[in-house]
C-alpha atoms as a PDB file:
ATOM      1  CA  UNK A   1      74.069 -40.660 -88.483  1.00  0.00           C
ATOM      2  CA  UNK A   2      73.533 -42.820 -85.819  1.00  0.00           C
ATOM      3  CA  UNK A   3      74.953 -39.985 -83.213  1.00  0.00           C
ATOM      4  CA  UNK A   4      72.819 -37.411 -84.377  1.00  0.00           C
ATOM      5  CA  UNK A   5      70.061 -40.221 -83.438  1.00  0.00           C
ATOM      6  CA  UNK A   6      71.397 -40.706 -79.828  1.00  0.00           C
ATOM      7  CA  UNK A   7      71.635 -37.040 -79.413  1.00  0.00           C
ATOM      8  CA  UNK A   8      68.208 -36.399 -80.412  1.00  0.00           C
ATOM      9  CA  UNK A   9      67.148 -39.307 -78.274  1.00  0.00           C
ATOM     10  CA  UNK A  10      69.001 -37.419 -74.866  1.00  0.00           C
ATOM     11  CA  UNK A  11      67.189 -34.270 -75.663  1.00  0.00           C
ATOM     12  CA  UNK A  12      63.825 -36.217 -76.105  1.00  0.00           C
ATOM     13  CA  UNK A  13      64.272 -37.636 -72.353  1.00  0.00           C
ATOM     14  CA  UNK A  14      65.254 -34.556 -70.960  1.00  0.00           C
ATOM     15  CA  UNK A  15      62.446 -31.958 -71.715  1.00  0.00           C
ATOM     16  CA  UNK A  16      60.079 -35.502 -70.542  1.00  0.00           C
ATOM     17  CA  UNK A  17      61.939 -34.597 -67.067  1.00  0.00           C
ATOM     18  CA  UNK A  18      61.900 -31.049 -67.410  1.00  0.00           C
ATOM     19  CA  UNK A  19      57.563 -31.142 -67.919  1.00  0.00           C
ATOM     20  CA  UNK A  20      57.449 -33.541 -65.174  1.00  0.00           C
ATOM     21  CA  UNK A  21      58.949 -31.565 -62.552  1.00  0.00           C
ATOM     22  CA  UNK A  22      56.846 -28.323 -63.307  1.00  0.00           C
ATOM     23  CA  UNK A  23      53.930 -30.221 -62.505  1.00  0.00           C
ATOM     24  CA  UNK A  24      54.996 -31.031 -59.016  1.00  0.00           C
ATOM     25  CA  UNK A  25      53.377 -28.055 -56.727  1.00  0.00           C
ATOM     26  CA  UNK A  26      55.728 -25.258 -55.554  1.00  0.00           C
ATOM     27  CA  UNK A  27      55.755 -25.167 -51.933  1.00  0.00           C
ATOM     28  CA  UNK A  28      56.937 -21.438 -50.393  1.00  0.00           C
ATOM     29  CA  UNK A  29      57.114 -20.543 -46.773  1.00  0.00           C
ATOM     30  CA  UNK A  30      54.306 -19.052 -45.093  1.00  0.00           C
ATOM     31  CA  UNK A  31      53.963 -15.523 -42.684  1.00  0.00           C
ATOM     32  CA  UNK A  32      53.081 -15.819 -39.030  1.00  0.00           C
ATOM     33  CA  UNK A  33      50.072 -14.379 -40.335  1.00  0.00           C
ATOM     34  CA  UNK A  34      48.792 -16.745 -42.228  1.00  0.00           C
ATOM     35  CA  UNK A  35      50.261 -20.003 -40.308  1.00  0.00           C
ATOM     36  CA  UNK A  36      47.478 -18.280 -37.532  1.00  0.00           C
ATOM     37  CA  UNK A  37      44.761 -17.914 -40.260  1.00  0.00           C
ATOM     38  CA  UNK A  38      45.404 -21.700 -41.395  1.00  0.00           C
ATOM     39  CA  UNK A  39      44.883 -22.891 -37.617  1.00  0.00           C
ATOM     40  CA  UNK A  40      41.678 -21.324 -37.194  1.00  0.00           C
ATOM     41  CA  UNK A  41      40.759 -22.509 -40.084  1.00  0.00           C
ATOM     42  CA  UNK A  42      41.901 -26.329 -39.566  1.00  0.00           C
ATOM     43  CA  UNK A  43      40.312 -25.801 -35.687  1.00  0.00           C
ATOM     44  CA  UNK A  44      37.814 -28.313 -34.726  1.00  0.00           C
ATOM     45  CA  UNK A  45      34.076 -26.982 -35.226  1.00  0.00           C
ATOM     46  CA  UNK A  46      33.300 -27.586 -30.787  1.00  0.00           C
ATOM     47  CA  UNK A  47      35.455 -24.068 -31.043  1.00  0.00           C
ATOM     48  CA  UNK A  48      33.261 -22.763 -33.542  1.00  0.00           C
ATOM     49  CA  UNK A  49      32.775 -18.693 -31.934  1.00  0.00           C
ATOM     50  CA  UNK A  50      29.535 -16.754 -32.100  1.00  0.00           C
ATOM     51  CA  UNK A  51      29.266 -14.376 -34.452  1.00  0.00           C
ATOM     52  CA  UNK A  52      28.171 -11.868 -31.906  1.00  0.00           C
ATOM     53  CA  UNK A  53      30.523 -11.980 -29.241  1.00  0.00           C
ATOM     54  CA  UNK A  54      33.542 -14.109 -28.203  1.00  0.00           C
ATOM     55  CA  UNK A  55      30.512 -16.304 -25.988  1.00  0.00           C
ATOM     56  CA  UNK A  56      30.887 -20.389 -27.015  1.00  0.00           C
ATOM     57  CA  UNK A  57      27.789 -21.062 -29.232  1.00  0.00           C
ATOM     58  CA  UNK A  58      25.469 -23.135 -26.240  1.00  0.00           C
ATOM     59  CA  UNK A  59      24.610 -26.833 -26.677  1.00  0.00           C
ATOM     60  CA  UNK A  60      21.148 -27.571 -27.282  1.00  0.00           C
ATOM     61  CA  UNK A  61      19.231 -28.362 -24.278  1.00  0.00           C
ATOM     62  CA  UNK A  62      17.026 -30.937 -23.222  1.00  0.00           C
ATOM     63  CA  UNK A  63      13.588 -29.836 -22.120  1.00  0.00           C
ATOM     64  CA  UNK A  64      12.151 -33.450 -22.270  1.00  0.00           C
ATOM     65  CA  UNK A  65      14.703 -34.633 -19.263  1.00  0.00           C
ATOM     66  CA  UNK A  66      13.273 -32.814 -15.770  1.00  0.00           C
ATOM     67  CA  UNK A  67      16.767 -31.465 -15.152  1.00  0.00           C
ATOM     68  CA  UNK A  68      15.896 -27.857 -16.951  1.00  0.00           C
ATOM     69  CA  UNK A  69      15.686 -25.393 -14.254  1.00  0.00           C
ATOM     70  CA  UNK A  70      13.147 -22.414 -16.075  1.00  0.00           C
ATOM     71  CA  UNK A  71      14.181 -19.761 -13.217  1.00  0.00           C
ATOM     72  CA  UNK A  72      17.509 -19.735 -14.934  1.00  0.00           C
ATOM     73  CA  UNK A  73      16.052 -17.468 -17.517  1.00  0.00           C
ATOM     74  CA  UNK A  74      14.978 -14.757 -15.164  1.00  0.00           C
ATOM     75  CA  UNK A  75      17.995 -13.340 -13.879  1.00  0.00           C
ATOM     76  CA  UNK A  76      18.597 -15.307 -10.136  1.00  0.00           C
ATOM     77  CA  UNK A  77      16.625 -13.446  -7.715  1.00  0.00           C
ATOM     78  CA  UNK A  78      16.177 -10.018  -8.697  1.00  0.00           C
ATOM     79  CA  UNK A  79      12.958  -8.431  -8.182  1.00  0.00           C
ATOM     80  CA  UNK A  80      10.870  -7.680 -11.416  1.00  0.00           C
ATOM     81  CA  UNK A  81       8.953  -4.142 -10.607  1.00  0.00           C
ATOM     82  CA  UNK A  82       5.531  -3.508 -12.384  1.00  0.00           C
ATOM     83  CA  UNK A  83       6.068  -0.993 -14.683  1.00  0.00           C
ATOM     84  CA  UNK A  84       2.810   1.633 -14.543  1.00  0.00           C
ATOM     85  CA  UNK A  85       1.964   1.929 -18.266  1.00  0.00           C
ATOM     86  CA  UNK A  86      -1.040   1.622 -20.944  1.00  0.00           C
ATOM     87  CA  UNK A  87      -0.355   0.027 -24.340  1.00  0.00           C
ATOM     88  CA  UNK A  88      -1.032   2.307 -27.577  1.00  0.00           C
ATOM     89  CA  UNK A  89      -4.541   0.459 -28.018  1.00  0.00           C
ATOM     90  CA  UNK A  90      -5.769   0.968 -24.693  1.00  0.00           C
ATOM     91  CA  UNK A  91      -5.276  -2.026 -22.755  1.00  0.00           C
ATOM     92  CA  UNK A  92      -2.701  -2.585 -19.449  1.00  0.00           C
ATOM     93  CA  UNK A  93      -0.094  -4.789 -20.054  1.00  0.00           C
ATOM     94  CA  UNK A  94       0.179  -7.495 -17.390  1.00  0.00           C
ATOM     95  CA  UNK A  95       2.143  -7.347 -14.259  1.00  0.00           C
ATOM     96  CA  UNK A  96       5.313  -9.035 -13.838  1.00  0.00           C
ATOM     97  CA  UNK A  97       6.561 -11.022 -10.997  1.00  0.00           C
ATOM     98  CA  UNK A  98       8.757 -13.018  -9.344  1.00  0.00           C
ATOM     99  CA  UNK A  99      10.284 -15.702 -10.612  1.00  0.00           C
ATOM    100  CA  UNK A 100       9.666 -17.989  -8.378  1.00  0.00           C
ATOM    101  CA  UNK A 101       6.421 -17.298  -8.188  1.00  0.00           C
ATOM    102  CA  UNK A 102       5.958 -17.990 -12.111  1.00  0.00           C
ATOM    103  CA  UNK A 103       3.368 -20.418 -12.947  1.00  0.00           C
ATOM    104  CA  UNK A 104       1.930 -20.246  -9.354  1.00  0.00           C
ATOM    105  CA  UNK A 105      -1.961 -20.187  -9.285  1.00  0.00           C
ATOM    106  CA  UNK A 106      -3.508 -17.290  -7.931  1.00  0.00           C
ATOM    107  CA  UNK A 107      -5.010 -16.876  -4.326  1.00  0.00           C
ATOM    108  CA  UNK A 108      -8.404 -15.348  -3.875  1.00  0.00           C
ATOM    109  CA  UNK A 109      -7.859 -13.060  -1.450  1.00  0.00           C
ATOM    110  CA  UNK A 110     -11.061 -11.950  -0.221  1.00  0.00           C
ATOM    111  CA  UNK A 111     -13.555 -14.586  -1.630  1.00  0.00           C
ATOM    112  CA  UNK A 112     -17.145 -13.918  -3.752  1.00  0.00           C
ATOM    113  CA  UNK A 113     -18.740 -15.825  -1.024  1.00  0.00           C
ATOM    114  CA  UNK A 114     -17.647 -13.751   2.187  1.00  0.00           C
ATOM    115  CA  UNK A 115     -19.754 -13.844   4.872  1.00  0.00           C
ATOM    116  CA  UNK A 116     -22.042 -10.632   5.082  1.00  0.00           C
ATOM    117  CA  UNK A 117     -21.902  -8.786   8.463  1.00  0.00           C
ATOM    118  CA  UNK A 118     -25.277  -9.249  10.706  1.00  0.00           C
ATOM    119  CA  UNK A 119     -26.899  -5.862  10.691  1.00  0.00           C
ATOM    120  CA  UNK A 120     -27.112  -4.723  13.473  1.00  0.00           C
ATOM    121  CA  UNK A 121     -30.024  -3.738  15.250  1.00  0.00           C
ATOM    122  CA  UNK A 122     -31.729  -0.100  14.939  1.00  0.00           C
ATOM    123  CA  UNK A 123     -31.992   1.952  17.555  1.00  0.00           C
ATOM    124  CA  UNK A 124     -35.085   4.594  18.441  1.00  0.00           C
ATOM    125  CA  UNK A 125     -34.575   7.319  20.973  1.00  0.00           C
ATOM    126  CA  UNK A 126     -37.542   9.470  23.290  1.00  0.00           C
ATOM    127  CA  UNK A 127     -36.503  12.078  24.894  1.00  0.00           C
ATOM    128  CA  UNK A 128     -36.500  13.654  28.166  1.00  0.00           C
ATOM    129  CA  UNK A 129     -35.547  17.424  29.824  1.00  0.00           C
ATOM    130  CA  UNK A 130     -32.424  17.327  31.540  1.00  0.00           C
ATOM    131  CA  UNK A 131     -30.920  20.047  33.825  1.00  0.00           C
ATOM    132  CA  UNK A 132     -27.615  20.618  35.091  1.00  0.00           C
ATOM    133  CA  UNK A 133     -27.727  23.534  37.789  1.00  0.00           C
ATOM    134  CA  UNK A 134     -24.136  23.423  38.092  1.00  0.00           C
ATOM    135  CA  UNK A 135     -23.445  24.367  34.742  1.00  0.00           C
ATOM    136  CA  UNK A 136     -26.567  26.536  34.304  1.00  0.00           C
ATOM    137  CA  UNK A 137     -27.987  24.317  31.151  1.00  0.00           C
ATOM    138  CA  UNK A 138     -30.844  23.015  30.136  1.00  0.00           C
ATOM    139  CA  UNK A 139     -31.014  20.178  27.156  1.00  0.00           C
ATOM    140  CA  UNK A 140     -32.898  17.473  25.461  1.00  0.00           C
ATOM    141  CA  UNK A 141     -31.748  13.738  25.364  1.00  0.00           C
ATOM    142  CA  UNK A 142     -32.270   9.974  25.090  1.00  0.00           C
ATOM    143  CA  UNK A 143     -34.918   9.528  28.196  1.00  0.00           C
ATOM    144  CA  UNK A 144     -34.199   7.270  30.800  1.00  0.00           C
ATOM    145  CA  UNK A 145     -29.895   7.811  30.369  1.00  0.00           C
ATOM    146  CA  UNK A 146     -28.415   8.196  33.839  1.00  0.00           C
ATOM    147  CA  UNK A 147     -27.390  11.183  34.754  1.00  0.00           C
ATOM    148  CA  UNK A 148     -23.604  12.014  37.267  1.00  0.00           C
ATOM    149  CA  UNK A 149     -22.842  15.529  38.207  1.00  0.00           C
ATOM    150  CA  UNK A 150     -20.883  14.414  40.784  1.00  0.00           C
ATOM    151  CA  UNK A 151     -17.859  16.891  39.056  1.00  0.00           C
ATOM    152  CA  UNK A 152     -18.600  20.482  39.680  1.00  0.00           C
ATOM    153  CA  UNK A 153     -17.629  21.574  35.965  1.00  0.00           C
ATOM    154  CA  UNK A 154     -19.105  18.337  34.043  1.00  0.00           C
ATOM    155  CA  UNK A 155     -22.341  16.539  33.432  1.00  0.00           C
ATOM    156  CA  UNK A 156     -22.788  12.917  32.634  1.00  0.00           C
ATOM    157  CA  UNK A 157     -25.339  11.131  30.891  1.00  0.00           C
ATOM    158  CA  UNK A 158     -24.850   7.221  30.606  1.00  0.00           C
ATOM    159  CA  UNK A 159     -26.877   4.645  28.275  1.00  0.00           C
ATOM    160  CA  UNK A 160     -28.293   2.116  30.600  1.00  0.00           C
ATOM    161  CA  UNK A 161     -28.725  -0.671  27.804  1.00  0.00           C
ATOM    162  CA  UNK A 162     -27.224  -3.512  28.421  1.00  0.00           C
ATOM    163  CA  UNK A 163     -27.584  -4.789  25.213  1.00  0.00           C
ATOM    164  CA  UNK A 164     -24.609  -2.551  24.240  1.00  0.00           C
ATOM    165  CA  UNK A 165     -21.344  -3.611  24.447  1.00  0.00           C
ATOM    166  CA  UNK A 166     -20.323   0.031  25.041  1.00  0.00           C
ATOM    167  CA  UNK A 167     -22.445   2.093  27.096  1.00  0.00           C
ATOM    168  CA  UNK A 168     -22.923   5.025  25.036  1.00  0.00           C
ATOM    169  CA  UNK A 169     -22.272   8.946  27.251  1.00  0.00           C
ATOM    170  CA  UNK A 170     -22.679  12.268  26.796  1.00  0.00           C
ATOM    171  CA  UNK A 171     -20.617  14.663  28.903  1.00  0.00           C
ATOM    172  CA  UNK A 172     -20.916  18.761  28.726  1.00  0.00           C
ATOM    173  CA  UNK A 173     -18.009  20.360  30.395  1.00  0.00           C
ATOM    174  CA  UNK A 174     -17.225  24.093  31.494  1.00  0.00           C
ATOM    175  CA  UNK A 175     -13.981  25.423  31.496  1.00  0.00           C
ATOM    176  CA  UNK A 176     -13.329  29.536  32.584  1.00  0.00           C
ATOM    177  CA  UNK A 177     -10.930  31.361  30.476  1.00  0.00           C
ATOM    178  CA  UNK A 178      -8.776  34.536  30.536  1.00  0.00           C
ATOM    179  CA  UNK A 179     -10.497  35.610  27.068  1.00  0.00           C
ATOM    180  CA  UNK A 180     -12.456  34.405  24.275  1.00  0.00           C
ATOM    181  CA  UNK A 181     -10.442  31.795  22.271  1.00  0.00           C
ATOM    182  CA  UNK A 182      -9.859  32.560  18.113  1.00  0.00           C
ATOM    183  CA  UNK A 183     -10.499  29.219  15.809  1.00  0.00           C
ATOM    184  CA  UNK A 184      -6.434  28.045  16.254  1.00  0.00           C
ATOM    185  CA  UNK A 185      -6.880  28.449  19.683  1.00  0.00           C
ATOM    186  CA  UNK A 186      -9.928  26.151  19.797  1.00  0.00           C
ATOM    187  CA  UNK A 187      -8.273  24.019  17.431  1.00  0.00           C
ATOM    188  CA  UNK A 188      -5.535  23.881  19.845  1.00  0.00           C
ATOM    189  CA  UNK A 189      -7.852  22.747  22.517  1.00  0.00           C
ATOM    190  CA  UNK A 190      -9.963  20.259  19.987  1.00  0.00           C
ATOM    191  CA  UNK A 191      -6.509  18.613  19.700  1.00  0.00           C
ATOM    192  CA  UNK A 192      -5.391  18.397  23.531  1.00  0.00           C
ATOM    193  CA  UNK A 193      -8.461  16.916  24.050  1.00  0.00           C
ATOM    194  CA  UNK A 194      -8.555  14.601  21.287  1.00  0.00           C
ATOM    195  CA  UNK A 195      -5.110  13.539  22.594  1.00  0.00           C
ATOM    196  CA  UNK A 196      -6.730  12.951  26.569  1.00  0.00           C
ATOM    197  CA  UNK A 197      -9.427  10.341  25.015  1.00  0.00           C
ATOM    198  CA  UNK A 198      -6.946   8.607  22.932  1.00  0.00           C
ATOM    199  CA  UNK A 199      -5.086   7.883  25.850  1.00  0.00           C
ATOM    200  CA  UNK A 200      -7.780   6.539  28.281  1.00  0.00           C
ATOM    201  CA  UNK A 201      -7.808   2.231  27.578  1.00  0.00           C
ATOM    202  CA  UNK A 202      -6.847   2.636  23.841  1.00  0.00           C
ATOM    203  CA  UNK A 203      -4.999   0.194  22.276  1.00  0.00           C
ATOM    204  CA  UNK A 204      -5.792   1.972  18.730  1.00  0.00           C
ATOM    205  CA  UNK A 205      -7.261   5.341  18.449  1.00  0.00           C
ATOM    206  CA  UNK A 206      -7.381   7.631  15.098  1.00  0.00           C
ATOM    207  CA  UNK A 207      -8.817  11.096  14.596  1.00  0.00           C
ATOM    208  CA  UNK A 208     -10.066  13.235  11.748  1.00  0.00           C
ATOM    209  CA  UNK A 209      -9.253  16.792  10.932  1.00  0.00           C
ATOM    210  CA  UNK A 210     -10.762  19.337  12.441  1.00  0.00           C
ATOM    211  CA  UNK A 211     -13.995  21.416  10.897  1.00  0.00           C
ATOM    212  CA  UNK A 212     -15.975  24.395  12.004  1.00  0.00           C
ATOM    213  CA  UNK A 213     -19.800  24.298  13.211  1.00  0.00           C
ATOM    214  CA  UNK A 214     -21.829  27.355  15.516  1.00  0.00           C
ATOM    215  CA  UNK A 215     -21.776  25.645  19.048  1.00  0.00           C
ATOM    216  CA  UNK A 216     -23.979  27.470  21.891  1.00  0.00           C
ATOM    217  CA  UNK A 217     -24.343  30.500  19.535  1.00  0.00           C
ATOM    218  CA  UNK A 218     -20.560  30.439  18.700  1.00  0.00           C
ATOM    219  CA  UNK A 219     -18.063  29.599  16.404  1.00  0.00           C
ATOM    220  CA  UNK A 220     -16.873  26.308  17.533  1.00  0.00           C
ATOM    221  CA  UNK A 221     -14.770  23.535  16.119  1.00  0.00           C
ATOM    222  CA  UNK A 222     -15.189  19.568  16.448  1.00  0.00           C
ATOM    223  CA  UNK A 223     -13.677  16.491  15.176  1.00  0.00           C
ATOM    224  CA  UNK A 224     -14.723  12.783  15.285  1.00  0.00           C
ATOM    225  CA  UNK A 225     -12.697   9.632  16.693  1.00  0.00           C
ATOM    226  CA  UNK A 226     -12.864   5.795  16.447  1.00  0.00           C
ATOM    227  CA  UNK A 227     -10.761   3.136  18.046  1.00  0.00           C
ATOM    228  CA  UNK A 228     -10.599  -0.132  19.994  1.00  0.00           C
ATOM    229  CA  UNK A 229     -10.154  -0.204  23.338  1.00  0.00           C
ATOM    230  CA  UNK A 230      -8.104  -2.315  25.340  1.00  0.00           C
ATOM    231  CA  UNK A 231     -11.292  -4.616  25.711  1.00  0.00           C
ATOM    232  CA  UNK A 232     -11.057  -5.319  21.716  1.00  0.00           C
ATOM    233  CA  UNK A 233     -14.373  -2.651  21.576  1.00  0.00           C
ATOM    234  CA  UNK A 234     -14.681  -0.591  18.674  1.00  0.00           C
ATOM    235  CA  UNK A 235     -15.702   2.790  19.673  1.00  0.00           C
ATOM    236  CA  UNK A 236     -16.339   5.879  18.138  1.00  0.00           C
ATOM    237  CA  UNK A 237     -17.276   9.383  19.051  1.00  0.00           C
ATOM    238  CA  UNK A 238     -17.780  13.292  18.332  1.00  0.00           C
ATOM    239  CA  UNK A 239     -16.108  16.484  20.291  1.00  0.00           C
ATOM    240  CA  UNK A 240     -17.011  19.907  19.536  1.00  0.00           C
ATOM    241  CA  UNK A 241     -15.786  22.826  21.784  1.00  0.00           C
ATOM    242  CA  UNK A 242     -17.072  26.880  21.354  1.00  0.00           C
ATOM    243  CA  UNK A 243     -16.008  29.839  23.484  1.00  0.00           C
ATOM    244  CA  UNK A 244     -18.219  32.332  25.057  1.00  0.00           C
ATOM    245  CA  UNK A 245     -18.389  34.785  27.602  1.00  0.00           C
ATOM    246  CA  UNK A 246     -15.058  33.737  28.464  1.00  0.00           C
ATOM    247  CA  UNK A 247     -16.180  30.227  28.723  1.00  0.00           C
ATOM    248  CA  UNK A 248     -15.062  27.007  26.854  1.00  0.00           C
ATOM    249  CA  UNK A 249     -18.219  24.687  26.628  1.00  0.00           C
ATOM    250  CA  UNK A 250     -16.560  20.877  25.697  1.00  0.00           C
ATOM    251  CA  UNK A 251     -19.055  18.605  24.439  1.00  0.00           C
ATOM    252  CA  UNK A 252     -18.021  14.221  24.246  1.00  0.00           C
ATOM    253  CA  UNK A 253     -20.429  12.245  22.866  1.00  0.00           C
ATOM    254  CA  UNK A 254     -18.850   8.050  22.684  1.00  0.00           C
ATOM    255  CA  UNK A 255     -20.863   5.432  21.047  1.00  0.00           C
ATOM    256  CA  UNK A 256     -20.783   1.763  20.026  1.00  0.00           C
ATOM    257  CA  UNK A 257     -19.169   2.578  16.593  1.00  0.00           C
ATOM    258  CA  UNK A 258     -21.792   0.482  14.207  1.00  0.00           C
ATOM    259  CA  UNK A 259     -24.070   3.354  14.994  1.00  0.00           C
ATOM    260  CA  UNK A 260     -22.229   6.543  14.341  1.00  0.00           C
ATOM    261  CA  UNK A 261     -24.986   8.120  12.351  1.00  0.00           C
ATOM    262  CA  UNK A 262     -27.676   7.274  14.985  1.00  0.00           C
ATOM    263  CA  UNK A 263     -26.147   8.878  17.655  1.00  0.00           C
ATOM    264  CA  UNK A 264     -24.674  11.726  15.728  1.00  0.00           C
ATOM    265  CA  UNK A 265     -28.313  12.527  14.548  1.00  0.00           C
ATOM    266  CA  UNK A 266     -30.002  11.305  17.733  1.00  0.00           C
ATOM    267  CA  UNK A 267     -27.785  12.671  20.362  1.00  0.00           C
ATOM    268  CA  UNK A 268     -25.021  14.704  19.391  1.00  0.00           C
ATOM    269  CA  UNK A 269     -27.520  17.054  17.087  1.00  0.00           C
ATOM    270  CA  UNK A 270     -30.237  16.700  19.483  1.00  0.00           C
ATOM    271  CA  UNK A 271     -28.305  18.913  22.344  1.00  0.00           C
ATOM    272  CA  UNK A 272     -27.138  21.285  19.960  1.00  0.00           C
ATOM    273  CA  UNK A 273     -30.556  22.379  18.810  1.00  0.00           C
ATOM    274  CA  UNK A 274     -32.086  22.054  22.384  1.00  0.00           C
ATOM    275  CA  UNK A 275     -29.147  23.320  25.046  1.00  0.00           C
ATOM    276  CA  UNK A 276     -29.889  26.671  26.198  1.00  0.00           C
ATOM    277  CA  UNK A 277     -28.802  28.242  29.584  1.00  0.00           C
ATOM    278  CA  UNK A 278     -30.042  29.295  32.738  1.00  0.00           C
ATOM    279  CA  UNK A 279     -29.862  31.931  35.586  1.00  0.00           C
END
């Protein structure tokens, strides 16, 4: 009896240590695989990844410190090129620039409050008769201009005024030719002569294009000029050159260039309406 009693006892004590050691974990070894997984996972979080890219998440920044350069946002120093565009409702998108030149206040440029240029004064011509044997011609212009025909093929007439700081002339020259000249032929001339001026105590000289006007009852052609010369003067002027009877007839007309439109009208015009020839 009492052996059955120690034998039931025994297997009492034994299952106890059999439940006991199935509730100890199981432990089984792991794949290279999933050692790797675990690190990452255990990794501290400064080597936290963003989701976007293998780029380190930043660390906030101070903007409250002064050391924040802004400039670092635009790319170093490439130039930003305004793009030429209108927005769907109408309006122009504003202009980029710079970036170190963000933030900058803008320069007026060429101020409200300018100065306006003193008019200058006008001018009123009366006219005289003048004759140029030489050249057989007869014409109409400001009286009391001075007159040089000391060339055999040109006449001179010279504004006096000295008022002016350019003394305004008028010079008629005769040329003999082989045969009457075709419009690119007296464009050709126009141009030679253009390029004579320019080069007579110019520091700057520009030109327009040529254009075609009737010049001593022939086609002619003519351009205008401006420029400074040498003595910081602005000038301006007027050439127009016809052929006829186997004859190029060059007219120059140079003026102070504030009054263009007076001496076109007033001088320029004035022969062209009035020159006739002689015998």
């Amino acid at each position: 009896m009492w052996k059955k009693r120690i034998l039931c006892l025994v297997l009492v004590v034994c299952a106890a240590l059999v439940m006991t050691a199935c509730q100890q974990k199981e432990t089984f070894p792991t794949s290279p695989v999933q050692q790797e997984q675990t690190q990452q996972q255990e990794a501290p979080a400064q080597n936290e990844q963003n989701i976007f890219g293998d780029t380190p998440v930043p660390q906030q920044i101070n903007f409250d410190d002064g050391s924040y350069d802004p400039t670092s946002e635009e790319g170093g120093n490439e130039e930003m090129l305004p793009i030429d565009q209108t927005a769907a409702d109408g309006t122009t998108p504003a202009p980029t620039m710079k970036s170190e030149y963000a933030g900058a206040t803008p320069v007026l440029i060429d101020p409200i409050d300018k100065p306006t240029p003193t008019p200058l004064p006008k001018l009123a011509f009366t006219y005289a008769t003048y004759e140029a044997p030489a050249l057989h011609l007869t014409f109409e212009a400001p009286a009391g201009w001075l007159p040089d025909d000391s060339a055999a093929d040109t006449y001179k007439l010279t504004n006096p005024d000295p008022s002016m700081d350019y003394p305004a002339t008028l010079s008629i020259r005769l040329v003999p030719v082989s045969k009457n000249y075709n419009k690119n032929e007296l464009i050709k001339e126009v141009k030679s002569a253009l390029d004579t001026i320019g080069s007579e105590g110019f520091q700057k000289f520009e030109r327009s294009n040529t254009a075609g006007r009737k010049f001593m009852n022939s086609d002619g052609i003519y351009a205008n000029y401006s420029g400074t010369t040498t003595d910081n003067v602005k000038v301006a002027g007027r050439i127009i050159i016809s052929c006829s009877d186997k004859m190029l007839y060059i007219l120059n007309v140079s003026y102070p260039q504030g009054y263009t439109k007076t001496y076109v009208d007033g001088v320029y015009d004035k022969f062209r309406h009035s020159v006739k020839t002689t015998n």
